[in-house]
C-alpha atoms as a PDB file:
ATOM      1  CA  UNK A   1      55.325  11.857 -15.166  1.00  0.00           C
ATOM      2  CA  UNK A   2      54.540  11.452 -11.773  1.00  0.00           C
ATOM      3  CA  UNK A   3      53.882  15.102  -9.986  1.00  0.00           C
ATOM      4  CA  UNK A   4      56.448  15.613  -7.238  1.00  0.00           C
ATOM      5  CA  UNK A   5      55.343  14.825  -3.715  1.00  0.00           C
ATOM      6  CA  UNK A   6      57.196  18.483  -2.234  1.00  0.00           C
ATOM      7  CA  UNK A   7      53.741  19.794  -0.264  1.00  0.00           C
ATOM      8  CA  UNK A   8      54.926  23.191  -0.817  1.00  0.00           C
ATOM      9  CA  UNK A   9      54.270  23.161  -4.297  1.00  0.00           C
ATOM     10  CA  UNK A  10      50.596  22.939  -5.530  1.00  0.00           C
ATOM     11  CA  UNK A  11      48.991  19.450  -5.406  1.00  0.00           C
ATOM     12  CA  UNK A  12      49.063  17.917  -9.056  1.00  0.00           C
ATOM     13  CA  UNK A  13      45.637  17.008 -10.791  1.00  0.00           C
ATOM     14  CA  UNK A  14      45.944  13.428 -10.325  1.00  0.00           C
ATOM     15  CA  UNK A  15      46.049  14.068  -6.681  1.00  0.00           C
ATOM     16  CA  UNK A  16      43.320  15.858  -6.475  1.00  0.00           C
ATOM     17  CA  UNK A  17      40.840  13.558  -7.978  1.00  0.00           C
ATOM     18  CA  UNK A  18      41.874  10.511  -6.077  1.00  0.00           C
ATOM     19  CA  UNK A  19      41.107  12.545  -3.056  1.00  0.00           C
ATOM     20  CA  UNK A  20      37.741  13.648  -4.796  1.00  0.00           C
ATOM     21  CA  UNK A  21      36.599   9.841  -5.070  1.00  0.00           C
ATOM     22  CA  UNK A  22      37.816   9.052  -1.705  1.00  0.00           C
ATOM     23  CA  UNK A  23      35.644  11.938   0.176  1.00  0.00           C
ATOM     24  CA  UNK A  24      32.505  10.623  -2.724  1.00  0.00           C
ATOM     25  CA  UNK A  25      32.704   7.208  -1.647  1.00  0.00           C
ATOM     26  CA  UNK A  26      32.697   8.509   2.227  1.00  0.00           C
ATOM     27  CA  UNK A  27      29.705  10.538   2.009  1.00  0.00           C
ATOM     28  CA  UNK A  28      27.841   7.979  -0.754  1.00  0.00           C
ATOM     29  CA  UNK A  29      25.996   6.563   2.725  1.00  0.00           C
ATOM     30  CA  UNK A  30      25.934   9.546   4.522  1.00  0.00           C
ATOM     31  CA  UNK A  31      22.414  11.123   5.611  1.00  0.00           C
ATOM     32  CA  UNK A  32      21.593  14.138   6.451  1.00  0.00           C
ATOM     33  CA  UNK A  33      19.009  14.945   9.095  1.00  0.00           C
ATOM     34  CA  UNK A  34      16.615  18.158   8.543  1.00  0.00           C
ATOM     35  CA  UNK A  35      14.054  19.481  11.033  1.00  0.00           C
ATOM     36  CA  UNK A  36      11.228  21.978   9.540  1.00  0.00           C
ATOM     37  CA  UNK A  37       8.806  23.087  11.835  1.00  0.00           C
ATOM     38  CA  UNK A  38       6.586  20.291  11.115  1.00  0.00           C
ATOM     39  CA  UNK A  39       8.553  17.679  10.497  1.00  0.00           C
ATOM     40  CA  UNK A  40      11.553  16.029  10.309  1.00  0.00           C
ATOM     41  CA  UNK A  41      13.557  14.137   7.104  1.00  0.00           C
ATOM     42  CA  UNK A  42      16.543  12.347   6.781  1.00  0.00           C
ATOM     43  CA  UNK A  43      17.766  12.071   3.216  1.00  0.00           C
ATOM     44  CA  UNK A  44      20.965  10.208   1.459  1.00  0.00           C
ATOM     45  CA  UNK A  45      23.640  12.164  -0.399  1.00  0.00           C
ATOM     46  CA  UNK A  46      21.725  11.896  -3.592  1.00  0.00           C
ATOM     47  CA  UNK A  47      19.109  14.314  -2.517  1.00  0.00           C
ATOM     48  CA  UNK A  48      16.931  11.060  -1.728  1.00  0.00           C
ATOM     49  CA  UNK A  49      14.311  10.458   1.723  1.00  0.00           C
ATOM     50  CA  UNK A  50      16.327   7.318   2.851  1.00  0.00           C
ATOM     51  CA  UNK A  51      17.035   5.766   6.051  1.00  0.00           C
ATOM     52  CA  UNK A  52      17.605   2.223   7.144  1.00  0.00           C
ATOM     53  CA  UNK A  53      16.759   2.185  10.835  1.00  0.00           C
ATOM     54  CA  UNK A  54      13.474   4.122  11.718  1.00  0.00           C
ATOM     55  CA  UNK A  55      11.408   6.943   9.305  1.00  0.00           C
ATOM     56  CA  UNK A  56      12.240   9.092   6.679  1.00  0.00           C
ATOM     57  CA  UNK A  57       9.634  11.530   7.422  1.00  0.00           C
ATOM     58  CA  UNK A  58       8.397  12.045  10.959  1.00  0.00           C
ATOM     59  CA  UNK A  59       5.473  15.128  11.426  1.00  0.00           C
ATOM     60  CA  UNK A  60       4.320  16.131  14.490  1.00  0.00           C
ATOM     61  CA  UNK A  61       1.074  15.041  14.173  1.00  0.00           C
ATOM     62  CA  UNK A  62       2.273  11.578  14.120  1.00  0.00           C
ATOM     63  CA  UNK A  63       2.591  10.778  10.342  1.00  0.00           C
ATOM     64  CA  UNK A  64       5.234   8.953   9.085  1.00  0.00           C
ATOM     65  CA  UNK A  65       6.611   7.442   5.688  1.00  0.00           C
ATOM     66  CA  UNK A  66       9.434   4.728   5.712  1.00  0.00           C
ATOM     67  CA  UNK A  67      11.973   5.264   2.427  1.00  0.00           C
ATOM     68  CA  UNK A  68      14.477   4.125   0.836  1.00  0.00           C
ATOM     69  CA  UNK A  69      16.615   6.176  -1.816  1.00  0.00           C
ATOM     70  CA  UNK A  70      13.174   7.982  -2.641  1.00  0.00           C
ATOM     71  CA  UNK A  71      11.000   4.814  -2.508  1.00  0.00           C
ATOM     72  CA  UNK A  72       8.397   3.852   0.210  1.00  0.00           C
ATOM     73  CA  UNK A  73      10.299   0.737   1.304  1.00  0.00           C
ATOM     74  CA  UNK A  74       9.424  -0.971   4.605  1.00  0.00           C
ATOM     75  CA  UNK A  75      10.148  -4.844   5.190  1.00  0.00           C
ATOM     76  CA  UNK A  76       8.480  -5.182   8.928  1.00  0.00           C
ATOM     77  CA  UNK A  77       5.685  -2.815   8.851  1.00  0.00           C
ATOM     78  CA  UNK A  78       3.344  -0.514   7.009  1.00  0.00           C
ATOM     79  CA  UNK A  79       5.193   2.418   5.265  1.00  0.00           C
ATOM     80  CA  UNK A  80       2.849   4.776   5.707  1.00  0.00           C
ATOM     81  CA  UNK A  81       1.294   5.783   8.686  1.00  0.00           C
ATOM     82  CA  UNK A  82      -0.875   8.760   8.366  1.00  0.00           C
ATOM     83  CA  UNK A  83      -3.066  10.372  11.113  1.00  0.00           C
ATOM     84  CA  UNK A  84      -5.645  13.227  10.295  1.00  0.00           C
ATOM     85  CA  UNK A  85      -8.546  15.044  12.381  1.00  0.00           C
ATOM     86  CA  UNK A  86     -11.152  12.373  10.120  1.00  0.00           C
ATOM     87  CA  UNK A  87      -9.048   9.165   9.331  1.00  0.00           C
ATOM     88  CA  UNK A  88      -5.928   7.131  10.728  1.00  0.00           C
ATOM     89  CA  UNK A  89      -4.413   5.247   7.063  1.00  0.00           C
ATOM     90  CA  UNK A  90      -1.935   2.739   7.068  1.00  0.00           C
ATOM     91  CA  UNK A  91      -0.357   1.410   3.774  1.00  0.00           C
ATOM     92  CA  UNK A  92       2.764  -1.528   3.328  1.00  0.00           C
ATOM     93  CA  UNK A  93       4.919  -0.910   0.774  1.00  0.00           C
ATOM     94  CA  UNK A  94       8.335  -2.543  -0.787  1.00  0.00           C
ATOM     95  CA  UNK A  95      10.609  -1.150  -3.214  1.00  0.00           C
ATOM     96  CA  UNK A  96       7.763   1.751  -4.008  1.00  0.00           C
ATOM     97  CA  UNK A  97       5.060  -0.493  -4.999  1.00  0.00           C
ATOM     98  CA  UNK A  98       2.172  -0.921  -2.468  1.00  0.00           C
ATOM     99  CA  UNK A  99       2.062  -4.758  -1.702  1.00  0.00           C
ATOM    100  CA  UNK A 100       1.560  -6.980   1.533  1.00  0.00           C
ATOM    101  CA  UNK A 101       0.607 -10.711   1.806  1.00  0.00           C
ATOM    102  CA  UNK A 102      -1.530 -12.086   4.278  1.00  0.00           C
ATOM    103  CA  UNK A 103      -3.588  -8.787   4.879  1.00  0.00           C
ATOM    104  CA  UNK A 104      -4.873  -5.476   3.576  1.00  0.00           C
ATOM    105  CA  UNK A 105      -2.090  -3.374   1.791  1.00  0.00           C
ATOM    106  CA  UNK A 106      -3.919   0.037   2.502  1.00  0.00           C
ATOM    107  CA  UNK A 107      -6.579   0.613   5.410  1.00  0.00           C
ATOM    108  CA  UNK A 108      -8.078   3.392   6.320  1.00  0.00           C
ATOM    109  CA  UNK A 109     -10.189   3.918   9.503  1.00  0.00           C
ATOM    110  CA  UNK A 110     -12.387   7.019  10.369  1.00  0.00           C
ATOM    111  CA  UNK A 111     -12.357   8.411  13.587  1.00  0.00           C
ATOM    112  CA  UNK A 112     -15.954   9.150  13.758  1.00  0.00           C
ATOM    113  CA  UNK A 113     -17.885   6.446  11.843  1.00  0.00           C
ATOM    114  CA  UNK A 114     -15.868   3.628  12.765  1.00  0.00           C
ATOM    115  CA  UNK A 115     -16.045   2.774   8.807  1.00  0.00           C
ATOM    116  CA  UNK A 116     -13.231   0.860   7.344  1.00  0.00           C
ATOM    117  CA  UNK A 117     -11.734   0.771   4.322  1.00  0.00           C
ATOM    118  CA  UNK A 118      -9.461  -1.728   3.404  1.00  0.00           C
ATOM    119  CA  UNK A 119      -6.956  -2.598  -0.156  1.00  0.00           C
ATOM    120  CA  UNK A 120      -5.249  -5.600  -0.513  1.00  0.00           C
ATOM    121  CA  UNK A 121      -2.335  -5.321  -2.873  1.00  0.00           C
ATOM    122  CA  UNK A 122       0.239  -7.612  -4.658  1.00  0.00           C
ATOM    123  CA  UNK A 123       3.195  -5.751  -6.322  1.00  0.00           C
ATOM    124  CA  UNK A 124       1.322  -3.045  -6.867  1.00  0.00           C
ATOM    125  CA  UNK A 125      -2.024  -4.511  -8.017  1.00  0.00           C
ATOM    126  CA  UNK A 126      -5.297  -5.211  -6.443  1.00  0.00           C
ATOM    127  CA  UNK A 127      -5.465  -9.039  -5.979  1.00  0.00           C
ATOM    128  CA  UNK A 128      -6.579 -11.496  -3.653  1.00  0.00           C
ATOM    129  CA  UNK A 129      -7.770 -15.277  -3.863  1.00  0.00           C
ATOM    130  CA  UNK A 130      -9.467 -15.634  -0.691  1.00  0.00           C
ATOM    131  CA  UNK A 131     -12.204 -12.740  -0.701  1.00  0.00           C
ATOM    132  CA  UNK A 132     -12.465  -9.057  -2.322  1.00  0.00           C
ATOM    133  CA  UNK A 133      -9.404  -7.204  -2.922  1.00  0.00           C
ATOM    134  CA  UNK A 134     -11.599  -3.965  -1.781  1.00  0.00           C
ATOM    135  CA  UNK A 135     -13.960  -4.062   1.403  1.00  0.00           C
ATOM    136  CA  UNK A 136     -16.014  -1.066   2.917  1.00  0.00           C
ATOM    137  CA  UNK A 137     -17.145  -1.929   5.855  1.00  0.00           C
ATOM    138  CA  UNK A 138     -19.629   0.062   7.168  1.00  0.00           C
ATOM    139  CA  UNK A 139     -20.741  -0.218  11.604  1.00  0.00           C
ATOM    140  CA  UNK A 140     -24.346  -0.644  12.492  1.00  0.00           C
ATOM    141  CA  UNK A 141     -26.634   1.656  12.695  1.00  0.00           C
ATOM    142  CA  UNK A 142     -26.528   3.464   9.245  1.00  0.00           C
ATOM    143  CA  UNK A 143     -28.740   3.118   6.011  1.00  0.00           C
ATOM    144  CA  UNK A 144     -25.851   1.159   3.784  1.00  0.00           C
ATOM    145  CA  UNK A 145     -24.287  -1.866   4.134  1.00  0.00           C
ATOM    146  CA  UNK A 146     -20.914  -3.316   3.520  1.00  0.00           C
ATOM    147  CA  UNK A 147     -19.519  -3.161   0.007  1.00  0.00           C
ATOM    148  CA  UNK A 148     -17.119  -5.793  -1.635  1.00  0.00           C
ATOM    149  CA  UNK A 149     -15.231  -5.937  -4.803  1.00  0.00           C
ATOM    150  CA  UNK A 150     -12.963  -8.524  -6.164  1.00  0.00           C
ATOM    151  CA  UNK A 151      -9.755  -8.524  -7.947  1.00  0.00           C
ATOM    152  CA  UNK A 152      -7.336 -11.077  -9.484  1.00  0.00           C
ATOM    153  CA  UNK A 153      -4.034  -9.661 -11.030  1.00  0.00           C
ATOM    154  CA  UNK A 154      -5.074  -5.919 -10.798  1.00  0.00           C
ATOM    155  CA  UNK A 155      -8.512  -6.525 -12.697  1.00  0.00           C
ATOM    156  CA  UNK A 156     -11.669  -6.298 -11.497  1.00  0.00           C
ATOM    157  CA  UNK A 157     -14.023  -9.461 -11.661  1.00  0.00           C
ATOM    158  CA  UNK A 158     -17.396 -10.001 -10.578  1.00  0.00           C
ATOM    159  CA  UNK A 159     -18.796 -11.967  -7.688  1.00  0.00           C
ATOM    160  CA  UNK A 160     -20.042 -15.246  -9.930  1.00  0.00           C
ATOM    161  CA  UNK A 161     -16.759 -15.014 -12.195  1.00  0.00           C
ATOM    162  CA  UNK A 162     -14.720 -14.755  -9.148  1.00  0.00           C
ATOM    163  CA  UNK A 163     -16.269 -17.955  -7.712  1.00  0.00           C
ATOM    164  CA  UNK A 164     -15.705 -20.136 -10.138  1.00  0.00           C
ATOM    165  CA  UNK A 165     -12.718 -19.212 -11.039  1.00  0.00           C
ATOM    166  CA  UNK A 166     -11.819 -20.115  -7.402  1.00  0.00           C
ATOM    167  CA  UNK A 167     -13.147 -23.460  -7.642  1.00  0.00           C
ATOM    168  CA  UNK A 168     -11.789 -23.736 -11.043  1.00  0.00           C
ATOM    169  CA  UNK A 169      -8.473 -23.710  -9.103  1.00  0.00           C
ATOM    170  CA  UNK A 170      -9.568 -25.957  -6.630  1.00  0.00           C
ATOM    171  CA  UNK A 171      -9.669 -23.039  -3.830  1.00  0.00           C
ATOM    172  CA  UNK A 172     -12.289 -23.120  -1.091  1.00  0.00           C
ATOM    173  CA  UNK A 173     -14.545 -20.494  -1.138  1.00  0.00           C
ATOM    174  CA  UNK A 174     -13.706 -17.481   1.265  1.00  0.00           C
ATOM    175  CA  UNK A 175     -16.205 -17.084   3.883  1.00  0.00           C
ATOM    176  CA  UNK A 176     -18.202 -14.913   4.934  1.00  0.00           C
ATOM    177  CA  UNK A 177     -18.119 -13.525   1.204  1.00  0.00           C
ATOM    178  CA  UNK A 178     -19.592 -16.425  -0.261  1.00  0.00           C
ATOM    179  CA  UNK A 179     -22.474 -16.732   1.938  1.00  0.00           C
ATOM    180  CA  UNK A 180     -23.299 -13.301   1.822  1.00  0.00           C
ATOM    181  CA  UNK A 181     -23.231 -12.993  -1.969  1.00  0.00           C
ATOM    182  CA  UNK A 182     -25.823 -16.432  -2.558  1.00  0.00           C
ATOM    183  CA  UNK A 183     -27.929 -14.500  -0.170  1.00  0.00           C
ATOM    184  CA  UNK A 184     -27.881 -11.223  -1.908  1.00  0.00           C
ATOM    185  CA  UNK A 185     -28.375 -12.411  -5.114  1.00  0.00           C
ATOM    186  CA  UNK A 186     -31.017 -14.776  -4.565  1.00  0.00           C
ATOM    187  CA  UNK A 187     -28.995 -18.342  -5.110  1.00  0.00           C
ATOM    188  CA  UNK A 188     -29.971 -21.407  -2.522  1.00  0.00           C
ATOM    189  CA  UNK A 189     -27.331 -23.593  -3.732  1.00  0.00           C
ATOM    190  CA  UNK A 190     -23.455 -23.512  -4.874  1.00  0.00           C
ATOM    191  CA  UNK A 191     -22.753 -21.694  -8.418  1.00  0.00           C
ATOM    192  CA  UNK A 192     -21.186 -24.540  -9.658  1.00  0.00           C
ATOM    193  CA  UNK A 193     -24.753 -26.559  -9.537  1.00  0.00           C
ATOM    194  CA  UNK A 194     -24.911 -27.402 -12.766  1.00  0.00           C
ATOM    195  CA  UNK A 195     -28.516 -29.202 -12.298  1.00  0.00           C
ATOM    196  CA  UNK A 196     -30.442 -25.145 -11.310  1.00  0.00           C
ATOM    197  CA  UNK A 197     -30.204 -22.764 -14.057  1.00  0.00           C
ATOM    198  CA  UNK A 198     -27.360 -20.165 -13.458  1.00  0.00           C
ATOM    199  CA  UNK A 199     -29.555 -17.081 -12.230  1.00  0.00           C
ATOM    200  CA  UNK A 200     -28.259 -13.520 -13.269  1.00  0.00           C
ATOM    201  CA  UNK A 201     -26.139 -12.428 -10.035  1.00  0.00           C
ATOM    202  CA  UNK A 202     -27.070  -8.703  -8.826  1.00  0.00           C
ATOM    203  CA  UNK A 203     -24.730  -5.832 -10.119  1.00  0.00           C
ATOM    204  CA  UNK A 204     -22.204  -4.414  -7.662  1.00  0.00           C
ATOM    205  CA  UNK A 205     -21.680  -0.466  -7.293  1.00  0.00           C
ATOM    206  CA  UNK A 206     -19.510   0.911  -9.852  1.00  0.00           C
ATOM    207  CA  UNK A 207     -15.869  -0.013  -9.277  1.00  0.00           C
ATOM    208  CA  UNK A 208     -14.150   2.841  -6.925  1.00  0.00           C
ATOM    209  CA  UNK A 209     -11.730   4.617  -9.193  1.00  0.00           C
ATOM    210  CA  UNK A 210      -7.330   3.589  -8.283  1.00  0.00           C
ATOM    211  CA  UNK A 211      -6.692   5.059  -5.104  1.00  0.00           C
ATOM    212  CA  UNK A 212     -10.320   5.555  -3.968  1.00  0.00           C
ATOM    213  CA  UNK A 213     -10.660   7.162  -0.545  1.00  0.00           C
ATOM    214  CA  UNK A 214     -14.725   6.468   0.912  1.00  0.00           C
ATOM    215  CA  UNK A 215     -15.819  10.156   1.658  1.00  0.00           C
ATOM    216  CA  UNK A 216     -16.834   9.231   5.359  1.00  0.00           C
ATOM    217  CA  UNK A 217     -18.887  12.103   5.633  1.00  0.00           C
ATOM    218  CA  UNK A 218     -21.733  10.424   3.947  1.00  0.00           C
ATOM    219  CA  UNK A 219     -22.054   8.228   6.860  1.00  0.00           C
ATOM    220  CA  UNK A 220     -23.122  11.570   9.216  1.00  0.00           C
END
Protein backbone atom coordinates (compact mmCIF):
# COMPACT_ATOMS: atom_id res chain seq x y z
CA UNK A 1 0.00 0.00 0.00
CA UNK A 2 0.64 3.41 -0.51
CA UNK A 3 2.92 4.94 2.56
CA UNK A 4 0.95 7.66 4.33
CA UNK A 5 1.71 11.22 3.34
CA UNK A 6 1.74 12.45 7.52
CA UNK A 7 5.48 14.31 7.25
CA UNK A 8 5.93 13.53 10.78
CA UNK A 9 6.38 10.06 10.25
CA UNK A 10 9.52 8.83 8.33
CA UNK A 11 9.40 9.19 4.51
CA UNK A 12 8.52 5.65 2.96
CA UNK A 13 11.11 3.97 0.51
CA UNK A 14 9.26 4.68 -2.52
CA UNK A 15 9.57 8.27 -1.68
CA UNK A 16 12.82 8.34 -1.30
CA UNK A 17 13.96 6.99 -4.55
CA UNK A 18 11.74 9.10 -6.69
CA UNK A 19 13.44 11.97 -5.04
CA UNK A 20 16.88 10.14 -5.67
CA UNK A 21 16.19 10.13 -9.60
CA UNK A 22 14.86 13.54 -9.55
CA UNK A 23 18.16 15.21 -7.84
CA UNK A 24 20.28 12.40 -10.60
CA UNK A 25 18.61 13.71 -13.49
CA UNK A 26 19.33 17.48 -12.10
CA UNK A 27 22.91 17.11 -11.65
CA UNK A 28 23.33 14.52 -14.93
CA UNK A 29 24.47 18.08 -16.81
CA UNK A 30 25.92 19.67 -14.07
CA UNK A 31 29.81 20.63 -14.18
CA UNK A 32 31.92 21.26 -11.81
CA UNK A 33 34.68 23.83 -12.09
CA UNK A 34 38.24 23.05 -10.34
CA UNK A 35 41.21 25.43 -10.16
CA UNK A 36 44.80 23.76 -9.29
CA UNK A 37 47.54 25.96 -9.25
CA UNK A 38 48.25 25.42 -12.78
CA UNK A 39 45.30 24.99 -14.26
CA UNK A 40 41.87 24.93 -14.40
CA UNK A 41 39.12 21.87 -15.38
CA UNK A 42 35.64 21.69 -15.65
CA UNK A 43 34.30 18.16 -15.56
CA UNK A 44 30.55 16.55 -15.89
CA UNK A 45 28.97 14.57 -13.06
CA UNK A 46 30.45 11.39 -14.35
CA UNK A 47 33.91 12.29 -13.30
CA UNK A 48 34.43 13.29 -17.13
CA UNK A 49 36.62 16.76 -18.64
CA UNK A 50 33.45 18.11 -20.47
CA UNK A 51 32.24 21.41 -21.35
CA UNK A 52 30.18 22.75 -24.18
CA UNK A 53 31.05 26.43 -24.38
CA UNK A 54 34.88 27.17 -24.07
CA UNK A 55 37.90 24.56 -22.63
CA UNK A 56 38.03 21.79 -20.49
CA UNK A 57 41.48 22.35 -19.44
CA UNK A 58 42.94 25.84 -19.33
CA UNK A 59 46.94 26.08 -17.86
CA UNK A 60 48.53 29.07 -17.30
CA UNK A 61 50.93 28.81 -19.75
CA UNK A 62 48.31 29.00 -22.31
CA UNK A 63 47.54 25.29 -23.10
CA UNK A 64 44.31 24.17 -23.62
CA UNK A 65 42.29 20.89 -24.55
CA UNK A 66 38.55 21.11 -25.70
CA UNK A 67 36.41 17.81 -24.28
CA UNK A 68 33.61 16.31 -24.27
CA UNK A 69 32.52 13.54 -21.64
CA UNK A 70 36.38 12.57 -21.62
CA UNK A 71 36.91 12.92 -25.41
CA UNK A 72 38.90 15.68 -27.27
CA UNK A 73 35.84 17.00 -29.13
CA UNK A 74 35.97 20.40 -30.85
CA UNK A 75 33.62 21.26 -33.95
CA UNK A 76 35.09 25.00 -34.77
CA UNK A 77 38.64 24.75 -33.92
CA UNK A 78 41.70 22.74 -33.03
CA UNK A 79 41.29 20.81 -29.69
CA UNK A 80 44.46 21.08 -28.61
CA UNK A 81 46.40 23.97 -28.23
CA UNK A 82 49.66 23.44 -26.57
CA UNK A 83 52.44 26.06 -25.95
CA UNK A 84 55.99 25.04 -24.61
CA UNK A 85 59.47 26.98 -24.17
CA UNK A 86 60.52 24.90 -27.86
CA UNK A 87 57.18 24.34 -29.82
CA UNK A 88 53.53 25.88 -30.15
CA UNK A 89 51.21 22.37 -31.37
CA UNK A 90 47.87 22.55 -32.49
CA UNK A 91 45.75 19.37 -33.17
CA UNK A 92 41.63 19.14 -34.41
CA UNK A 93 39.89 16.56 -33.05
CA UNK A 94 36.06 15.13 -33.06
CA UNK A 95 34.56 12.62 -30.95
CA UNK A 96 38.38 11.62 -29.68
CA UNK A 97 39.75 10.77 -32.96
CA UNK A 98 42.23 13.31 -34.48
CA UNK A 99 40.64 14.34 -37.91
CA UNK A 100 40.21 17.72 -39.92
CA UNK A 101 39.40 18.24 -43.66
CA UNK A 102 40.78 20.79 -45.70
CA UNK A 103 44.12 21.16 -43.64
CA UNK A 104 46.70 19.62 -41.34
CA UNK A 105 45.09 17.71 -38.33
CA UNK A 106 48.28 18.18 -36.06
CA UNK A 107 51.01 21.02 -36.57
CA UNK A 108 53.63 21.73 -34.71
CA UNK A 109 55.86 24.87 -35.00
CA UNK A 110 59.24 25.51 -33.17
CA UNK A 111 59.95 28.62 -31.72
CA UNK A 112 63.50 28.72 -32.67
CA UNK A 113 63.95 26.99 -36.06
CA UNK A 114 60.92 28.11 -37.61
CA UNK A 115 60.56 24.22 -38.69
CA UNK A 116 57.14 22.91 -39.22
CA UNK A 117 55.65 19.91 -38.81
CA UNK A 118 52.47 19.17 -40.07
CA UNK A 119 49.72 15.69 -39.94
CA UNK A 120 46.84 15.55 -41.87
CA UNK A 121 44.28 13.19 -40.45
CA UNK A 122 40.89 11.58 -41.45
CA UNK A 123 39.02 9.80 -38.56
CA UNK A 124 41.89 9.06 -37.02
CA UNK A 125 44.18 8.00 -39.90
CA UNK A 126 46.85 9.61 -41.89
CA UNK A 127 45.31 10.33 -45.36
CA UNK A 128 45.28 12.82 -47.91
CA UNK A 129 44.65 12.86 -51.83
CA UNK A 130 46.12 16.04 -52.72
CA UNK A 131 49.86 15.82 -51.37
CA UNK A 132 51.68 13.95 -48.29
CA UNK A 133 49.75 13.24 -45.30
CA UNK A 134 53.20 14.14 -43.33
CA UNK A 135 55.38 17.32 -44.29
CA UNK A 136 58.61 18.61 -42.45
CA UNK A 137 59.34 21.60 -43.55
CA UNK A 138 62.49 22.76 -42.81
CA UNK A 139 63.51 27.20 -43.30
CA UNK A 140 66.58 28.10 -45.24
CA UNK A 141 69.66 28.13 -44.20
CA UNK A 142 70.25 24.57 -42.75
CA UNK A 143 71.96 21.35 -44.24
CA UNK A 144 68.43 19.28 -44.83
CA UNK A 145 65.69 19.84 -46.80
CA UNK A 146 62.00 19.35 -46.62
CA UNK A 147 60.70 15.84 -46.06
CA UNK A 148 57.32 14.39 -47.43
CA UNK A 149 55.46 11.25 -46.90
CA UNK A 150 52.23 10.08 -48.27
CA UNK A 151 49.30 8.31 -46.94
CA UNK A 152 45.94 6.97 -48.22
CA UNK A 153 43.57 5.34 -45.57
CA UNK A 154 46.18 5.31 -42.69
CA UNK A 155 48.92 3.44 -44.88
CA UNK A 156 51.88 4.61 -46.02
CA UNK A 157 52.57 4.65 -49.91
CA UNK A 158 55.38 5.76 -51.84
CA UNK A 159 55.85 8.77 -54.05
CA UNK A 160 55.42 6.75 -57.67
CA UNK A 161 52.51 4.49 -56.12
CA UNK A 162 50.91 7.52 -54.79
CA UNK A 163 50.91 9.17 -58.26
CA UNK A 164 49.35 6.90 -60.09
CA UNK A 165 47.06 5.95 -57.98
CA UNK A 166 45.98 9.65 -58.17
CA UNK A 167 45.66 9.63 -61.76
CA UNK A 168 44.21 6.26 -61.60
CA UNK A 169 41.32 8.21 -59.97
CA UNK A 170 41.38 10.83 -62.32
CA UNK A 171 42.88 13.42 -59.60
CA UNK A 172 45.28 16.15 -60.68
CA UNK A 173 48.47 15.91 -59.36
CA UNK A 174 49.15 18.10 -56.15
CA UNK A 175 51.65 20.68 -56.76
CA UNK A 176 54.44 21.57 -55.66
CA UNK A 177 54.86 17.75 -54.61
CA UNK A 178 54.83 16.48 -57.94
CA UNK A 179 57.34 18.68 -59.38
CA UNK A 180 59.61 18.33 -56.69
CA UNK A 181 59.55 14.53 -56.61
CA UNK A 182 60.31 14.16 -60.88
CA UNK A 183 63.14 16.40 -59.96
CA UNK A 184 64.50 14.44 -57.12
CA UNK A 185 64.30 11.33 -58.59
CA UNK A 186 65.63 12.02 -61.85
CA UNK A 187 62.20 11.73 -64.16
CA UNK A 188 61.80 14.52 -67.17
CA UNK A 189 58.42 13.48 -68.01
CA UNK A 190 54.95 12.35 -66.27
CA UNK A 191 55.01 8.69 -64.54
CA UNK A 192 52.29 7.66 -66.45
CA UNK A 193 54.58 7.90 -69.84
CA UNK A 194 54.24 4.74 -70.86
CA UNK A 195 56.67 5.31 -74.05
CA UNK A 196 60.24 6.01 -71.24
CA UNK A 197 61.00 3.11 -69.17
CA UNK A 198 59.64 3.54 -65.54
CA UNK A 199 63.02 4.54 -63.71
CA UNK A 200 63.42 3.27 -60.01
CA UNK A 201 62.12 6.43 -57.89
CA UNK A 202 64.67 7.37 -54.92
CA UNK A 203 63.81 5.90 -51.38
CA UNK A 204 62.28 8.26 -48.84
CA UNK A 205 63.59 8.36 -45.06
CA UNK A 206 62.17 5.72 -43.01
CA UNK A 207 58.53 6.38 -42.17
CA UNK A 208 58.35 8.53 -38.71
CA UNK A 209 56.90 6.16 -36.18
CA UNK A 210 52.54 7.16 -35.07
CA UNK A 211 52.74 10.23 -33.28
CA UNK A 212 56.24 11.31 -34.40
CA UNK A 213 57.38 14.62 -32.92
CA UNK A 214 60.76 16.10 -35.27
CA UNK A 215 63.41 16.59 -32.43
CA UNK A 216 64.03 20.34 -33.49
CA UNK A 217 67.16 20.40 -31.83
CA UNK A 218 68.89 18.82 -34.71
CA UNK A 219 68.30 21.88 -36.64
CA UNK A 220 70.83 24.00 -33.99
Amino acid sequence: TRCSRDWSSDVCSSDLEEFNKKIAEMNKDKIIKKEFDNRVEYRNSEGKLHREDGPATEFKNGTKYWFINGDFHREDGPARIENTSEVFREEWWIHGQMHREGGPARIVRAHKTKAVESFWYIRGKRHRMDGPAYELKIPTGYNRGNEYFYYIDGREIKPLTYFKKLQQLGLEMPEPYYSEYLAKSGKAKSVNNKKKKAETPQEQPAEPPQGFTFNFGDLT
